[in-house]
C-alpha atoms as a PDB file:
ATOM      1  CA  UNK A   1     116.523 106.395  99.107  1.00  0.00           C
ATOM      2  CA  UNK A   2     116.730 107.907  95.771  1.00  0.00           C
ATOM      3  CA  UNK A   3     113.911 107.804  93.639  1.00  0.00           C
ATOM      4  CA  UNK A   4     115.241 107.985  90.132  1.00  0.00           C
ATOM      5  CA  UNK A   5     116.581 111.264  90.651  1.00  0.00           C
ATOM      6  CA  UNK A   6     116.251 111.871  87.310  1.00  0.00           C
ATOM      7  CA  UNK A   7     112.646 111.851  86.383  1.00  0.00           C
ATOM      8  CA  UNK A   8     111.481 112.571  90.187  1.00  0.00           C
ATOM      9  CA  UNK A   9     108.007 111.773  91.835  1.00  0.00           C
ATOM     10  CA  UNK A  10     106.325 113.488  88.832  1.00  0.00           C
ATOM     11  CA  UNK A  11     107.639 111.754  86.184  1.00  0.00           C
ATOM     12  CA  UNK A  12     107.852 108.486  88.280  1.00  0.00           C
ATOM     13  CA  UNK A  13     103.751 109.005  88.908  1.00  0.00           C
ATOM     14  CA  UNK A  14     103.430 109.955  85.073  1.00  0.00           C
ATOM     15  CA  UNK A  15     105.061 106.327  84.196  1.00  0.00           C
ATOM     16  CA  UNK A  16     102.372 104.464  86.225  1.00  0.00           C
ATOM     17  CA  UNK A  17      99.919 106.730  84.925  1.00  0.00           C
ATOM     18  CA  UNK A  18     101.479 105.251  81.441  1.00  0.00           C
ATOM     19  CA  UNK A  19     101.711 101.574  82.367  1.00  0.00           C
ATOM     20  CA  UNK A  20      98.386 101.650  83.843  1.00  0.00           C
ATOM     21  CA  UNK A  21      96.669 103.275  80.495  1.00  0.00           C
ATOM     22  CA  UNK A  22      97.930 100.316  78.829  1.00  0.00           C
ATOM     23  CA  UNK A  23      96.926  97.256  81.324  1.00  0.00           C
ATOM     24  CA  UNK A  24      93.224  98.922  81.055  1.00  0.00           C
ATOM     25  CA  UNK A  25      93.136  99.526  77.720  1.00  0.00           C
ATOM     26  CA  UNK A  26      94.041  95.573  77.052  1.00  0.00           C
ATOM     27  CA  UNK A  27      91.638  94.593  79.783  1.00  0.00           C
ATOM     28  CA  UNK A  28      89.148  96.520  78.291  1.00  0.00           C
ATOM     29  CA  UNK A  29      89.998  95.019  74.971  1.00  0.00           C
ATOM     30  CA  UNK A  30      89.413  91.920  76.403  1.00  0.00           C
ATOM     31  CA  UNK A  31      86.410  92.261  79.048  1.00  0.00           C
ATOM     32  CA  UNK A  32      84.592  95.183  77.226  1.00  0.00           C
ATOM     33  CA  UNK A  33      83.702  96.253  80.601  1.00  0.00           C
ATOM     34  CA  UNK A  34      84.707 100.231  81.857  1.00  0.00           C
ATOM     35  CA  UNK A  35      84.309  98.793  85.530  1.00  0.00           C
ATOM     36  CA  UNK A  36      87.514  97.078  85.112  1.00  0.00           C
ATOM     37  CA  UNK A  37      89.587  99.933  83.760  1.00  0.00           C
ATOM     38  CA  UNK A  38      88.143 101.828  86.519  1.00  0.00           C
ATOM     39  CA  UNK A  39      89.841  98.971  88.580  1.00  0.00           C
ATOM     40  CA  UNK A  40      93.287  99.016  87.063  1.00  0.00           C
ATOM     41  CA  UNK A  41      93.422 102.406  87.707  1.00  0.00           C
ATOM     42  CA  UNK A  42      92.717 101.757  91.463  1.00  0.00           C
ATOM     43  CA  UNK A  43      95.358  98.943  91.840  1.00  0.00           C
ATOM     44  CA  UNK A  44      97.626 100.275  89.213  1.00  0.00           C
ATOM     45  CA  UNK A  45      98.053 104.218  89.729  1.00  0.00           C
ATOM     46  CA  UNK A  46      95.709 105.092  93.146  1.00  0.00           C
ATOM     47  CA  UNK A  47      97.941 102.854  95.878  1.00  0.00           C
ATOM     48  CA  UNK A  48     100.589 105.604  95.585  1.00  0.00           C
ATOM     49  CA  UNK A  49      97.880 107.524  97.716  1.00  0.00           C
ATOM     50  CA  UNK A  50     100.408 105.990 100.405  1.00  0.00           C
ATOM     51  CA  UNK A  51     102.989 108.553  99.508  1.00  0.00           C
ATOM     52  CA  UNK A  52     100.579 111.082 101.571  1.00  0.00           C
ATOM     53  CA  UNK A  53     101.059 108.844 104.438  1.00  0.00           C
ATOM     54  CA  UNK A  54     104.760 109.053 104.626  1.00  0.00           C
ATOM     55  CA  UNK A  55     104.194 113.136 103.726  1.00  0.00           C
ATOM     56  CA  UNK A  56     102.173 114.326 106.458  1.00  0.00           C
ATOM     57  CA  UNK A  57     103.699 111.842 109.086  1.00  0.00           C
ATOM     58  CA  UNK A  58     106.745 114.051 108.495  1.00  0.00           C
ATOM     59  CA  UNK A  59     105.419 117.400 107.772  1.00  0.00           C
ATOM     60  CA  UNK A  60     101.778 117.153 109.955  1.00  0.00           C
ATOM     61  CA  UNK A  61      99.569 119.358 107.961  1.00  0.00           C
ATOM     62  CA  UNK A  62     101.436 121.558 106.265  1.00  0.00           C
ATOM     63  CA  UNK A  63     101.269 120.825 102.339  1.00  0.00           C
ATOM     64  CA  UNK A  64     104.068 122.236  99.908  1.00  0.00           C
ATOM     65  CA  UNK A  65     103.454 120.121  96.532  1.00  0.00           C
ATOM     66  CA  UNK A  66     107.084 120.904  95.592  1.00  0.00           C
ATOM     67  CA  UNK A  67     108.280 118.973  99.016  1.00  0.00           C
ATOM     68  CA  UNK A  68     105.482 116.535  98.464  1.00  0.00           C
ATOM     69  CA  UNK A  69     107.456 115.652  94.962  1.00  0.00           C
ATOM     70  CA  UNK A  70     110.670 115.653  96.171  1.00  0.00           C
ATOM     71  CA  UNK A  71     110.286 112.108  98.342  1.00  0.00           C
ATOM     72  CA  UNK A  72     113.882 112.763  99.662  1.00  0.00           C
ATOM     73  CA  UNK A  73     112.326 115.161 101.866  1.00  0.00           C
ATOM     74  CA  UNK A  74     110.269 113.412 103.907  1.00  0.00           C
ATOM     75  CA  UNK A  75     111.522 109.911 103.688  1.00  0.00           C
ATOM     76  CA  UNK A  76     115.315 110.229 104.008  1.00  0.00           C
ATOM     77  CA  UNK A  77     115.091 113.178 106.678  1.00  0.00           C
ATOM     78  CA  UNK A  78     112.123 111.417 108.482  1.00  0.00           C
ATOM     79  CA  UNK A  79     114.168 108.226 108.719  1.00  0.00           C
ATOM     80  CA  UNK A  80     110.882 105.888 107.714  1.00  0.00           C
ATOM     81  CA  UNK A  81     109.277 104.520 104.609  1.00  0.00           C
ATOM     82  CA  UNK A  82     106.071 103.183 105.186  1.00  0.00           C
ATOM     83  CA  UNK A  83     104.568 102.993 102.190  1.00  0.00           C
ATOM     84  CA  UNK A  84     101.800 101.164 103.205  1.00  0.00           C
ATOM     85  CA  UNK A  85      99.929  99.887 100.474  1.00  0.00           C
ATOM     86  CA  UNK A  86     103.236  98.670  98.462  1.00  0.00           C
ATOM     87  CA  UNK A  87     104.204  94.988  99.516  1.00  0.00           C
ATOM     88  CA  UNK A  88     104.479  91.920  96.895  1.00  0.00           C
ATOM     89  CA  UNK A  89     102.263  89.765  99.789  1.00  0.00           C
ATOM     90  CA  UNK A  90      99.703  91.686  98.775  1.00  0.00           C
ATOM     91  CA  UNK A  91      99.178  90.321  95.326  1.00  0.00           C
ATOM     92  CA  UNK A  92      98.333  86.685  97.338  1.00  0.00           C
ATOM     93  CA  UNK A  93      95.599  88.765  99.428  1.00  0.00           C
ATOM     94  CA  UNK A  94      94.335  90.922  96.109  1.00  0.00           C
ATOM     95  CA  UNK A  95      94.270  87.618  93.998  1.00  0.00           C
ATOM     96  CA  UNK A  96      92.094  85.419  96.700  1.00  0.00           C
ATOM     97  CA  UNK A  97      89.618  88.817  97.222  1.00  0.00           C
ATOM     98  CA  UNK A  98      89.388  89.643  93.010  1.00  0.00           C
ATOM     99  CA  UNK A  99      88.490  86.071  92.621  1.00  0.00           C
ATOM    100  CA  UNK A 100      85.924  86.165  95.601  1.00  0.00           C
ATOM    101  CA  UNK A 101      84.681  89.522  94.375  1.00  0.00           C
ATOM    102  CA  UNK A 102      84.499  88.282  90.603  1.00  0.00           C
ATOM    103  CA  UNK A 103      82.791  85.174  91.785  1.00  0.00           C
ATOM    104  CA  UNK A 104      79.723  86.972  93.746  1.00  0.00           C
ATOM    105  CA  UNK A 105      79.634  90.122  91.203  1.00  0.00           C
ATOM    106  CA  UNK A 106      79.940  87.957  88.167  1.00  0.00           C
ATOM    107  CA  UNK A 107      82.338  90.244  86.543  1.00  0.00           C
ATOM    108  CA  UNK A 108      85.052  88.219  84.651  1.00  0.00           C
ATOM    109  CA  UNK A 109      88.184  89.644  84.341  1.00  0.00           C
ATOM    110  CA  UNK A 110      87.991  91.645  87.827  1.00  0.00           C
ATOM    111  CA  UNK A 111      90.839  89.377  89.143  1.00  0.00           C
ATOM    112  CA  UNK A 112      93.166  90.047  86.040  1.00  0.00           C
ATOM    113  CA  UNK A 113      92.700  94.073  86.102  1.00  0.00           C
ATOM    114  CA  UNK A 114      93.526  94.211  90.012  1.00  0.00           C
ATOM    115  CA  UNK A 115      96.353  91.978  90.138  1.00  0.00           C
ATOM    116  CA  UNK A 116      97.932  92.936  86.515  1.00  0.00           C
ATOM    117  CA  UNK A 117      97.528  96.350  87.456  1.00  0.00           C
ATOM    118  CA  UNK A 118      99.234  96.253  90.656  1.00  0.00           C
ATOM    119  CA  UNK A 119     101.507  93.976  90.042  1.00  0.00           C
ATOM    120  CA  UNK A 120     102.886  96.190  86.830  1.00  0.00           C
ATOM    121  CA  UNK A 121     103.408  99.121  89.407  1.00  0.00           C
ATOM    122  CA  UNK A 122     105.714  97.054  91.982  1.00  0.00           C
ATOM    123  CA  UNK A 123     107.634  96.030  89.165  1.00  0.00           C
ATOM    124  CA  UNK A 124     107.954  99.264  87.740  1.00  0.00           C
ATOM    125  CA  UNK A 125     108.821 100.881  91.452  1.00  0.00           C
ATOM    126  CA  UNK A 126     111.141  97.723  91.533  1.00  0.00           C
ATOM    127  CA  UNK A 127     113.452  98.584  88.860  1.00  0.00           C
ATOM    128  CA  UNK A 128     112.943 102.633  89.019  1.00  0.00           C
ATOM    129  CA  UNK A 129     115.950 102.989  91.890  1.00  0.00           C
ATOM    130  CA  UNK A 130     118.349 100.906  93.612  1.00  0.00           C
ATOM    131  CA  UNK A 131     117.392  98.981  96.915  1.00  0.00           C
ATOM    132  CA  UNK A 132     117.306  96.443  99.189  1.00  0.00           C
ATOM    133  CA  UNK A 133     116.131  93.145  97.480  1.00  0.00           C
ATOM    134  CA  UNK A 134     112.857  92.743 100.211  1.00  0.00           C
ATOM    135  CA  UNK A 135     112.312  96.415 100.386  1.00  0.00           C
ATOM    136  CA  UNK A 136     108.969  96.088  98.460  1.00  0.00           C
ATOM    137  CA  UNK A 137     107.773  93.446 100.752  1.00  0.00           C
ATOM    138  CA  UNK A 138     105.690  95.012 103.803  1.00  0.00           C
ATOM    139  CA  UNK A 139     106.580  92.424 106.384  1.00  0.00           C
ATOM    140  CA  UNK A 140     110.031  92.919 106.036  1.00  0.00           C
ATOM    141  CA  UNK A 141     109.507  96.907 106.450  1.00  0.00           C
ATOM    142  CA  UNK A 142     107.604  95.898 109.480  1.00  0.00           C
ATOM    143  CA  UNK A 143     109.962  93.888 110.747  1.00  0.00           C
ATOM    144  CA  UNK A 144     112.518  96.702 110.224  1.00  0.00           C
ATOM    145  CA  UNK A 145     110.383  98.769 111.954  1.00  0.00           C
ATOM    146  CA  UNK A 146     109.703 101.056 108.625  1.00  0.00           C
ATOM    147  CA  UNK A 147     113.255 102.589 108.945  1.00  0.00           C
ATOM    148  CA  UNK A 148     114.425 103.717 105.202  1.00  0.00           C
ATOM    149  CA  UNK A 149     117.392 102.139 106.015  1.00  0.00           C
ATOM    150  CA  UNK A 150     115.838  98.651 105.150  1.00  0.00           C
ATOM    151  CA  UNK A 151     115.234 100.318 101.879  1.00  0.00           C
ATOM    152  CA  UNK A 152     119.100 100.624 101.220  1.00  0.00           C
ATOM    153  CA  UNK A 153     121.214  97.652  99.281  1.00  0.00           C
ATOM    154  CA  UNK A 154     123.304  96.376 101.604  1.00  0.00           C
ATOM    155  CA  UNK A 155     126.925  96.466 101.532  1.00  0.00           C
END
């Protein structure tokens, strides 16, 4: 798994950071409501809180941010990508809860700035490095049993 070797973690994180910026600034053009922005910012930078998952699976406890933002480290030596909270089946799930949500909270635009957001960081992580076509989908991970190898393009 290579993640863009050329802009890293950091600069990866700094794109979504980017993206993100943008999605809440429009929704925020558009709903006039800070709660939402706060909620692209979730769904749209937050879920690669997941990358601390694979991290101290591998390592346990010990933290060294330079390892932690070289993903090679961890994931290719380790053998597993779990990523947890990356998976396109998700957007179904996030899209039937934002609408439930938005319905009892009365907060149009809730659905948009989850789904948006998130959605604009798969896509991003989709086209950042080469891999397997399902490799963003979670049930296929799972049924690969996490291995990184299900992250790699077949040949």
């Amino acid at each position: 798994m290579n993640l863009n070797s050329e802009i890293g973690l950091l600069g990866h994180e700094l794109i979504h950071l980017i993206l993100t910026t943008i999605i809440g600034f429009f929704i925020y053009r558009r709903y006039h409501n800070w709660r939402l922005v706060i909620i692209c910012f979730i769904f749209g930078f937050f879920i690669d809180i997941d990358h601390w998952f694979d991290y101290f699976l591998y390592f346990g406890t010990n933290f060294n941010l330079k390892d932690f933002f070289n993903v090679t480290s961890y994931v290719t030596v380790g053998g597993k990508a779990y990523i947890p909270l990356h998976g396109w089946e998700y957007i179904v799930i996030f899209t039937i809860i934002g609408q439930m949500i938005e319905k009892i909270t009365k907060i149009p635009g809730l659905t948009w700035a989850i789904v948006l957001s998130y959605s604009a960081h798969l896509i991003f992580d989709n086209f950042a490095f080469p891999h397997h076509i399902l490799a963003y989908s979670f049930i296929y991970r799972l049924s690969n049993h996490f291995n990184q190898i299900s992250f790699d393009i077949p040949r």
